[in-house]
Protein backbone atom coordinates (compact mmCIF):
# COMPACT_ATOMS: atom_id res chain seq x y z
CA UNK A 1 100.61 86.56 59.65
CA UNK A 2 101.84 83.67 61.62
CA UNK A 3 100.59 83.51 65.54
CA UNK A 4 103.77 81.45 67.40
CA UNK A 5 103.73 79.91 70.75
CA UNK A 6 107.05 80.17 72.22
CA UNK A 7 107.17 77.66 75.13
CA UNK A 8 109.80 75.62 77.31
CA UNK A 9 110.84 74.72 80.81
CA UNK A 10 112.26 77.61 82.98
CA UNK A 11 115.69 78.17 82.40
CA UNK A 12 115.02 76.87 79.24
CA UNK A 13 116.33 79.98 77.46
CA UNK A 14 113.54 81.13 76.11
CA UNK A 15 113.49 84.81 76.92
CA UNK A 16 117.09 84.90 75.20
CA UNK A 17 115.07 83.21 72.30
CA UNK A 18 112.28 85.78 72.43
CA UNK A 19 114.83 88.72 72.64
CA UNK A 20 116.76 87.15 69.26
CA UNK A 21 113.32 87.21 67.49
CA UNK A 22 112.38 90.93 68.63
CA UNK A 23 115.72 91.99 67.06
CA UNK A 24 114.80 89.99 63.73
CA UNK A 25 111.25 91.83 63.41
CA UNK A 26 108.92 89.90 65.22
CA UNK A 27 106.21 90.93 67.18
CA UNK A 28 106.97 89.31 70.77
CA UNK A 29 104.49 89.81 73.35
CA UNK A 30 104.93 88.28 76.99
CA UNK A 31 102.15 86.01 77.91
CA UNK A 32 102.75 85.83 81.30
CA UNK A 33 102.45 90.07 81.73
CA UNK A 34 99.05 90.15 79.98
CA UNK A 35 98.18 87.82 82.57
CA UNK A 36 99.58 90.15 85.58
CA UNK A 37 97.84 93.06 83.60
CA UNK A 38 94.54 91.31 83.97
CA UNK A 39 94.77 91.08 87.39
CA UNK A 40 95.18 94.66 88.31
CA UNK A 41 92.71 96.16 90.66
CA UNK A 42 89.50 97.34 88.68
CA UNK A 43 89.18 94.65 86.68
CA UNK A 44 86.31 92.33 86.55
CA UNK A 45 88.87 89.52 87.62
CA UNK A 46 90.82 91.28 90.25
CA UNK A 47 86.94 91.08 91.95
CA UNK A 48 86.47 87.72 91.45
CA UNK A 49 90.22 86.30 92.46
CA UNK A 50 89.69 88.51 95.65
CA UNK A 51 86.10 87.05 96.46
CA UNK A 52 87.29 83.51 95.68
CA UNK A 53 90.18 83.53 97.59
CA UNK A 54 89.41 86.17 99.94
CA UNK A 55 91.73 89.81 101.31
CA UNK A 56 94.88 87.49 102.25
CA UNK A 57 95.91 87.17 98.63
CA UNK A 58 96.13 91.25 98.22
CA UNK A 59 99.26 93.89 98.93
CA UNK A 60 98.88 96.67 101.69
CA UNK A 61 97.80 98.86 98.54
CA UNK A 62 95.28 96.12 97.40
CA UNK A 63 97.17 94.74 94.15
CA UNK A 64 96.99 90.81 94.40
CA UNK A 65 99.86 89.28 95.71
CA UNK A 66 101.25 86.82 93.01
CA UNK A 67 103.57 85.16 95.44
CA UNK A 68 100.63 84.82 98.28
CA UNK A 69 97.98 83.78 95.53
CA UNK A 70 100.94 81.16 93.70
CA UNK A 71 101.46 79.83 96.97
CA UNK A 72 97.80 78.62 97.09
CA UNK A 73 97.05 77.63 94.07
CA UNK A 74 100.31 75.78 92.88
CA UNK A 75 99.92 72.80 95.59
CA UNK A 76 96.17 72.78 95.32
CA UNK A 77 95.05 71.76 91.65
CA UNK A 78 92.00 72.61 92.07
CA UNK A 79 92.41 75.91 93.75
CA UNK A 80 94.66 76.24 90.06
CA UNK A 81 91.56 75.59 88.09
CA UNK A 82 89.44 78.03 89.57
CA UNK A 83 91.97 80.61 89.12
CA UNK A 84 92.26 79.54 85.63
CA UNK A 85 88.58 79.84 85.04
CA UNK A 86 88.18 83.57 86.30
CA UNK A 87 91.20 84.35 84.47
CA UNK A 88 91.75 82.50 81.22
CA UNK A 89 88.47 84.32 79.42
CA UNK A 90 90.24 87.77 79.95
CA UNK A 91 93.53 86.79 79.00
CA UNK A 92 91.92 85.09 75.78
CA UNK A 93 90.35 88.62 75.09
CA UNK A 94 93.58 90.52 75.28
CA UNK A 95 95.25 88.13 73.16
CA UNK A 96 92.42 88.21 70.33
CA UNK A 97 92.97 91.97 70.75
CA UNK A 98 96.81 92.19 70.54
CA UNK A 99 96.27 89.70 67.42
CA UNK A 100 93.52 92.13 65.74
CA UNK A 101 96.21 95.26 66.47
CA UNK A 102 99.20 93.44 65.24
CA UNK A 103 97.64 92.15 62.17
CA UNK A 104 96.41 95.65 61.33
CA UNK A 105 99.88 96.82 61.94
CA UNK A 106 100.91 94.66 59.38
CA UNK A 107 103.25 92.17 61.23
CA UNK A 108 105.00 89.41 60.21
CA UNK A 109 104.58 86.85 63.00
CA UNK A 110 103.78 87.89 66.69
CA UNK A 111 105.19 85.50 69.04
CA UNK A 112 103.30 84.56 72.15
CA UNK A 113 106.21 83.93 75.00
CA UNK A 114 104.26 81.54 77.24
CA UNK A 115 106.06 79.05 79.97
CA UNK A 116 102.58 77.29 80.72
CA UNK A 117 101.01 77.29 77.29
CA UNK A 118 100.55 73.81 77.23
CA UNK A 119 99.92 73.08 80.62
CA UNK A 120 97.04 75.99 80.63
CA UNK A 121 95.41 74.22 77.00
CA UNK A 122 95.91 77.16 75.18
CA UNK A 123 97.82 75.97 71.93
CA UNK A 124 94.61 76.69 70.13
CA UNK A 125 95.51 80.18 70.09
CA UNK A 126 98.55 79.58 68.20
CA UNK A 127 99.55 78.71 64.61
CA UNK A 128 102.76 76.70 65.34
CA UNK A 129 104.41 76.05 68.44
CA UNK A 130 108.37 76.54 69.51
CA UNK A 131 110.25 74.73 72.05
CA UNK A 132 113.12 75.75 74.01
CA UNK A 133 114.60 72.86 75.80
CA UNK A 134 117.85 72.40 77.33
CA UNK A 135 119.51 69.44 79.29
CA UNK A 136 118.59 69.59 83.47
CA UNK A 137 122.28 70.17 83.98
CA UNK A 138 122.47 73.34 82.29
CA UNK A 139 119.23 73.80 83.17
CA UNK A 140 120.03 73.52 87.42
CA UNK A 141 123.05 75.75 86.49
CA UNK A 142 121.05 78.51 84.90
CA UNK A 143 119.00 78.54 87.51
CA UNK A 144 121.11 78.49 90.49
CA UNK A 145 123.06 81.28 88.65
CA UNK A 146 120.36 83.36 87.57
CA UNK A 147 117.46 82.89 90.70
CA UNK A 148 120.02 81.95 93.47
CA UNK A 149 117.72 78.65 93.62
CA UNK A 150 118.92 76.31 95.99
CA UNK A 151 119.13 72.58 94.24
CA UNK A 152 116.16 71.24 95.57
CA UNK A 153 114.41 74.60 94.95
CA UNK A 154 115.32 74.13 91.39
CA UNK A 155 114.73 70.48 90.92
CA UNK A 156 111.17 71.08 92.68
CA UNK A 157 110.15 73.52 89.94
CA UNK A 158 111.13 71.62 87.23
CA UNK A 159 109.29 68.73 88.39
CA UNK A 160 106.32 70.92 88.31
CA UNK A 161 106.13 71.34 84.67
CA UNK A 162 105.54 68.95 81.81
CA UNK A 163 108.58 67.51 80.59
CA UNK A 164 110.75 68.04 77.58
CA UNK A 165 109.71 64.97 75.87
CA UNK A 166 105.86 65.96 76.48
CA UNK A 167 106.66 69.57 74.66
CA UNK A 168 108.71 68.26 71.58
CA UNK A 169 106.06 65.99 70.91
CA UNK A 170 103.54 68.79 70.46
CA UNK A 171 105.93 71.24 68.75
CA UNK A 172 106.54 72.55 65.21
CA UNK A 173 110.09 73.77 65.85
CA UNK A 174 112.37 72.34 68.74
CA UNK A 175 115.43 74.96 69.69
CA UNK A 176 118.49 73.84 72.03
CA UNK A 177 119.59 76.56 73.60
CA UNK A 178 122.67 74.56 75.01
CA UNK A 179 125.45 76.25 72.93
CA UNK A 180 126.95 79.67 73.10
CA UNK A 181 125.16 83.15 72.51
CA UNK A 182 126.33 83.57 69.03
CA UNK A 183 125.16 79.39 67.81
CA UNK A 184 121.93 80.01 69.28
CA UNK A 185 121.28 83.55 67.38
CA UNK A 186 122.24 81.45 64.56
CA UNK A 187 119.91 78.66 65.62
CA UNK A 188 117.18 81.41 65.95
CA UNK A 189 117.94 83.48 62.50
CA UNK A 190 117.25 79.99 60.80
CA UNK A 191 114.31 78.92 62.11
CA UNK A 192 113.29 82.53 61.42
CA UNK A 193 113.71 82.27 57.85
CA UNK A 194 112.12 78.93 57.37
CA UNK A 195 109.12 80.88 59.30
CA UNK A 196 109.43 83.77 56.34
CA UNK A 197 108.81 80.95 53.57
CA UNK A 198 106.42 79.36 55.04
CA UNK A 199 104.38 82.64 54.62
């Protein structure tokens, strides 16, 4: 069984890619809801995160408040790194987990769909790693159309993340999604089968 990061810029395309390679057979798990899941209240991080950054980061329910705790922690690096620390070692734990349970299940290849995967140092999870990249034009487009972003809202947030370049350089298979539905499916299928002989 192959372990696959599946990473790219927003509005990179890779949910579309993550969708293709559900329908094909893999195992695609969402990276970025095990890390919501470990955050729910009565877990041994939703404790910590609230004593570290105190009752102004939670709901009127007492969930944590992604948007109030993102706005902290994504212009203060080192705010970032202590939320990483509290939560990294239970994310790592659920992934080991889903691994163990996938394996056992007898999958093929479970995909890990992760935006920050490199930026958080966690390709060591991984046995290969996939790249979605796109051109900014299509990129600003997608994202205007799809998060009613303003320009500068979506420029900003692509500034935030490593760069294209930066990701192809670490990745076993590169995927441009700029090309219609049906070429990238293709583009997908392909790399899909080259994954099949390589186990």
């Amino acid at each position: 069984m192959k372990v696959i990061g599946l990473t790219g810029g927003i509005g990179s395309g890779k949910s579309t890619v993550a969708r293709f390679l559900a329908e094909l057979g893999a195992a695609v798990i969402d990276l970025d809801k095990v890390g919501h899941d470990v955050l729910n209240k009565g877990g041994g991080p939703y404790r910590e995160v609230v004593s570290e950054f105190g009752k102004d980061v939670l709901t009127a329910d007492g969930e944590i408040d992604r948007a109030k705790l993102g706005k902290i922690v994504f212009n203060d690096s080192q705010a970032l790194q202590r939320l990483n620390g509290i939560t990294h070692p239970a994310i790592d734990k659920a992934v080991d987990r889903i691994i163990r349970e996938q394996r056992r299940k007898g999958a093929k290849a479970v995909i890990f769909e992760a935006a920050a995967l490199l930026e958080a140092g966690r390709a060591f999870q991984v046995d290969e790693i996939w790249v979605t990249v796109a051109p900014e034009a299509t990129v600003l487009q997608r994202l205007k159309a799809r998060s009613g972003y303003s320009a500068a809202e979506a420029e900003a947030r692509i500034r935030a993340q490593m760069t294209n370049g930066e990701k192809i350089k670490r990745a076993n298979v590169v995927i441009d999604t700029d090309c219609s539905l049906d070429e990238l499916k293709a583009r997908v299928t392909a790399e899909w089968q080259k994954l099949l002989q390589r186990l």
